[in-house]
Protein backbone atom coordinates (compact mmCIF):
# COMPACT_ATOMS: atom_id res chain seq x y z
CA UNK A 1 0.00 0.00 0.00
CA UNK A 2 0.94 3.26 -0.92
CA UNK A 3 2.16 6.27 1.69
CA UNK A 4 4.08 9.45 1.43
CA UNK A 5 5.46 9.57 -1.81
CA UNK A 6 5.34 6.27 -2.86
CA UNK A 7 2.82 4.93 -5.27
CA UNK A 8 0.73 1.69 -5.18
CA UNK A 9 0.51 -0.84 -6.92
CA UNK A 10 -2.90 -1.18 -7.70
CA UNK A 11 -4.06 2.48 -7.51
CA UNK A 12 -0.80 4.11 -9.65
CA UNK A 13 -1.38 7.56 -9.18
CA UNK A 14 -0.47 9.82 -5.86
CA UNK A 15 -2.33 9.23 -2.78
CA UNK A 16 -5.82 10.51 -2.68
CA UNK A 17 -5.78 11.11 -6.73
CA UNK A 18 -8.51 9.66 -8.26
CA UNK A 19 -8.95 9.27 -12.12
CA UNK A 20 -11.82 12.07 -13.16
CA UNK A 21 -14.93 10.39 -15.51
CA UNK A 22 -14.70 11.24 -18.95
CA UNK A 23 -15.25 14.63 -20.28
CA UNK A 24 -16.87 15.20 -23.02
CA UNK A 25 -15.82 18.47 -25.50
CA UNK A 26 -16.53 19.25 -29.01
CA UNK A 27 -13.88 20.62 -31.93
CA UNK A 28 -14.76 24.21 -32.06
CA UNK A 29 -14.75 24.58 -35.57
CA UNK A 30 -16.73 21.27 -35.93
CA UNK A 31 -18.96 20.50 -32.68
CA UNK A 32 -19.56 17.17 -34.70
CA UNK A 33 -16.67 15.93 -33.32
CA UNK A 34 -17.20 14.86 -30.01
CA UNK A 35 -14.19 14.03 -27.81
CA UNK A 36 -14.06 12.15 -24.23
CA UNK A 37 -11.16 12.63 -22.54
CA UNK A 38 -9.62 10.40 -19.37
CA UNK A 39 -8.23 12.64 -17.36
CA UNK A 40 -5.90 10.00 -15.77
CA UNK A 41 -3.12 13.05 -15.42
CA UNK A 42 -0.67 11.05 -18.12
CA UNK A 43 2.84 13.51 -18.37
CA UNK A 44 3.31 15.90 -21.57
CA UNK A 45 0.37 14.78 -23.34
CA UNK A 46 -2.23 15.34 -21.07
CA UNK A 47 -0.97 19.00 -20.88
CA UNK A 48 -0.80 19.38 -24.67
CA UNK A 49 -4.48 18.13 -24.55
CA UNK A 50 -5.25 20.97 -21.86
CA UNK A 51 -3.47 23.94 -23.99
CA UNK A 52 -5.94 22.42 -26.83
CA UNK A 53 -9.10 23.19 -24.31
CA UNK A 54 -7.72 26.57 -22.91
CA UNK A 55 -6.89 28.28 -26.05
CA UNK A 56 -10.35 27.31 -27.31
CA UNK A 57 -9.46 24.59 -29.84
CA UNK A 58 -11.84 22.09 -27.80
CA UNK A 59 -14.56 23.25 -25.79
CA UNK A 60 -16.95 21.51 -22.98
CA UNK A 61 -19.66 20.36 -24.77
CA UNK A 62 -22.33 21.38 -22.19
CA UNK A 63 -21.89 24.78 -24.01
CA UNK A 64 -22.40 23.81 -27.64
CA UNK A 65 -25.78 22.73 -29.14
CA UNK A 66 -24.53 19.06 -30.45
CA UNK A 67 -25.95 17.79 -33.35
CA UNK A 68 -28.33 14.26 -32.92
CA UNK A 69 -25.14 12.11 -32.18
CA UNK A 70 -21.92 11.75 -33.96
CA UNK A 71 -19.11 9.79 -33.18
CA UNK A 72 -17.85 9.73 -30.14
CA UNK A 73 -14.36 9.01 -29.84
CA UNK A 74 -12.41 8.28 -26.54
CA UNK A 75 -8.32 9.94 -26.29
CA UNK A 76 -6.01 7.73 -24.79
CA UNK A 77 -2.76 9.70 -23.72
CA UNK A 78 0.73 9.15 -22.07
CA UNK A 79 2.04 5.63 -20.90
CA UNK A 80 -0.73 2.89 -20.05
CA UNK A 81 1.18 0.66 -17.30
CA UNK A 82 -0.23 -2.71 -16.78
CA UNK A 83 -1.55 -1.38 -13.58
CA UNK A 84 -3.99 1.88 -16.06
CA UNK A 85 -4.80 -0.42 -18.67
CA UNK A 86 -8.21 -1.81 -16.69
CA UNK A 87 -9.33 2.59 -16.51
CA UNK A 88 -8.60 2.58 -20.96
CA UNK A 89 -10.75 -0.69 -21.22
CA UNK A 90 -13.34 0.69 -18.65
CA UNK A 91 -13.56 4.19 -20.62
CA UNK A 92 -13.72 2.37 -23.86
CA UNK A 93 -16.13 0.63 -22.53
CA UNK A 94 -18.36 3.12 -21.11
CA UNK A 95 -18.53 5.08 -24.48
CA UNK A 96 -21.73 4.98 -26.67
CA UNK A 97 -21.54 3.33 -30.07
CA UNK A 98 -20.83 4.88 -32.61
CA UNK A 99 -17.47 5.33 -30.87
CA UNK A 100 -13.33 5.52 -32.11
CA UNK A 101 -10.41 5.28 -29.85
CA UNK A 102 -7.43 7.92 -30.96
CA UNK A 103 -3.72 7.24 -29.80
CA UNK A 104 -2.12 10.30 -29.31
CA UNK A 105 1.43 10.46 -28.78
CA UNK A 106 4.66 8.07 -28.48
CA UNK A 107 3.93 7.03 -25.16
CA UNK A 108 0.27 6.04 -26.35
CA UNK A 109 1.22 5.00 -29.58
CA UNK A 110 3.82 2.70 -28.70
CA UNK A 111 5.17 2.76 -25.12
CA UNK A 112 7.44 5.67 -26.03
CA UNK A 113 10.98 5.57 -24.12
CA UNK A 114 9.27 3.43 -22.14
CA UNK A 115 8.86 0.53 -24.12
CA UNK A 116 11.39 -1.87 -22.76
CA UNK A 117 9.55 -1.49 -19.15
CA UNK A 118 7.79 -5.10 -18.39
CA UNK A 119 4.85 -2.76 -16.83
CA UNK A 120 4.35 -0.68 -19.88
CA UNK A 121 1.91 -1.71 -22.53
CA UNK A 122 2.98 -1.05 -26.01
CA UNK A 123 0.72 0.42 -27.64
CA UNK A 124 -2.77 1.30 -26.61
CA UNK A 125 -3.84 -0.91 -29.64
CA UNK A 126 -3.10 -3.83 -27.84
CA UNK A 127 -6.36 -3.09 -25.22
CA UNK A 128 -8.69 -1.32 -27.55
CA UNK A 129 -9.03 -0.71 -31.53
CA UNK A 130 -7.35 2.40 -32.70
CA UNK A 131 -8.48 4.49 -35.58
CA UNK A 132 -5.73 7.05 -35.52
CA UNK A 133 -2.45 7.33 -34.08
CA UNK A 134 -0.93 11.27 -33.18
CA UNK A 135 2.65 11.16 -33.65
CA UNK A 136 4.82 13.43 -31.60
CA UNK A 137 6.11 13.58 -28.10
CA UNK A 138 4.23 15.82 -26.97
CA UNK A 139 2.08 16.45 -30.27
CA UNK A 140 0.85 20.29 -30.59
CA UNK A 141 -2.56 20.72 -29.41
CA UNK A 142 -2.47 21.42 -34.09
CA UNK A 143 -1.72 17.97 -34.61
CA UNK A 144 -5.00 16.86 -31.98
CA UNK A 145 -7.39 18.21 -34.25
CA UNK A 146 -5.48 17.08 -37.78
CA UNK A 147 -6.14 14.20 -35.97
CA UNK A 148 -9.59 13.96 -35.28
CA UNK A 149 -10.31 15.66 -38.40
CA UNK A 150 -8.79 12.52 -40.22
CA UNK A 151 -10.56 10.04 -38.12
CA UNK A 152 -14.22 12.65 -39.46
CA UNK A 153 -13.00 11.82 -42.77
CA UNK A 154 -12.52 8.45 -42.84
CA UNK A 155 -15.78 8.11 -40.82
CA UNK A 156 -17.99 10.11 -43.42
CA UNK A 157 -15.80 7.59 -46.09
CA UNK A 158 -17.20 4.32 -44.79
């Protein structure tokens, strides 16, 4: 059990952190895009992530009139240990169909410089199906929404 600075092994994060629920935003430019984001506090990403919210490139969708239902598409962020991977599979699960899973970032993508760790999973792909991987470590908050406007694409292609 964790105490002080230490972290447990079942419950990864600080002492008396808990992982948020989901939050739901929109694109600005395109409130069909609907994004839920697991605020499981994940290093560089999860920052890059916030500067997309604060400068207004993704905003909380309570204030947007949504269209019927799009896609929604769950963010996965940073490096999944063995110990977060149960939190991605419980998000993904807790998302209503229609629903995509974006990897964004190294870390995400493929364990980053953490890929060697036994505890790291590498790649998110291995837990859920991915329909876009964000390169970069950390991507620009830019390279989000080229992102999830290539995952609208392909969506409005099939």
């Amino acid at each position: 059990m964790g105490s002080g600075n230490t972290l447990d092994l079942v419950n990864p994060c600080p002492p008396g952190y808990q992982p948020s629920s989901p939050r739901t935003y929109v694109v600005a430019a395109d409130p069909s895009l609907r994004v839920q984001i697991l605020d499981i506090g994940l290093a560089c990403c999860s920052l890059e992530v916030g500067s997309a919210i604060t400068t207004g490139l993704l905003v909380d969708s309570a204030t947007v009139p949504s269209p019927d239902h799009g896609t929604t598409i769950l963010l996965i962020s940073g490096t999944v240990t063995d110990a977060l991977a149960p939190a991605v599979l419980r998000a993904w699960e807790q998302v209503p169909e229609p629903k995509a899973a974006v990897s964004f970032g190294a870390c995400a993508n493929t364990g980053g410089p953490y890929w060697d760790a036994p505890s790291v999973t590498k790649g998110v792909d291995q837990l859920v199906p991915v329909s876009v991987y964000i390169p970069g470590c950390p991507p620009r908050p830019e390279a989000l929404i080229a992102g999830l406007r290539q995952l609208r694409d392909e969506i409005t292609v099939n």
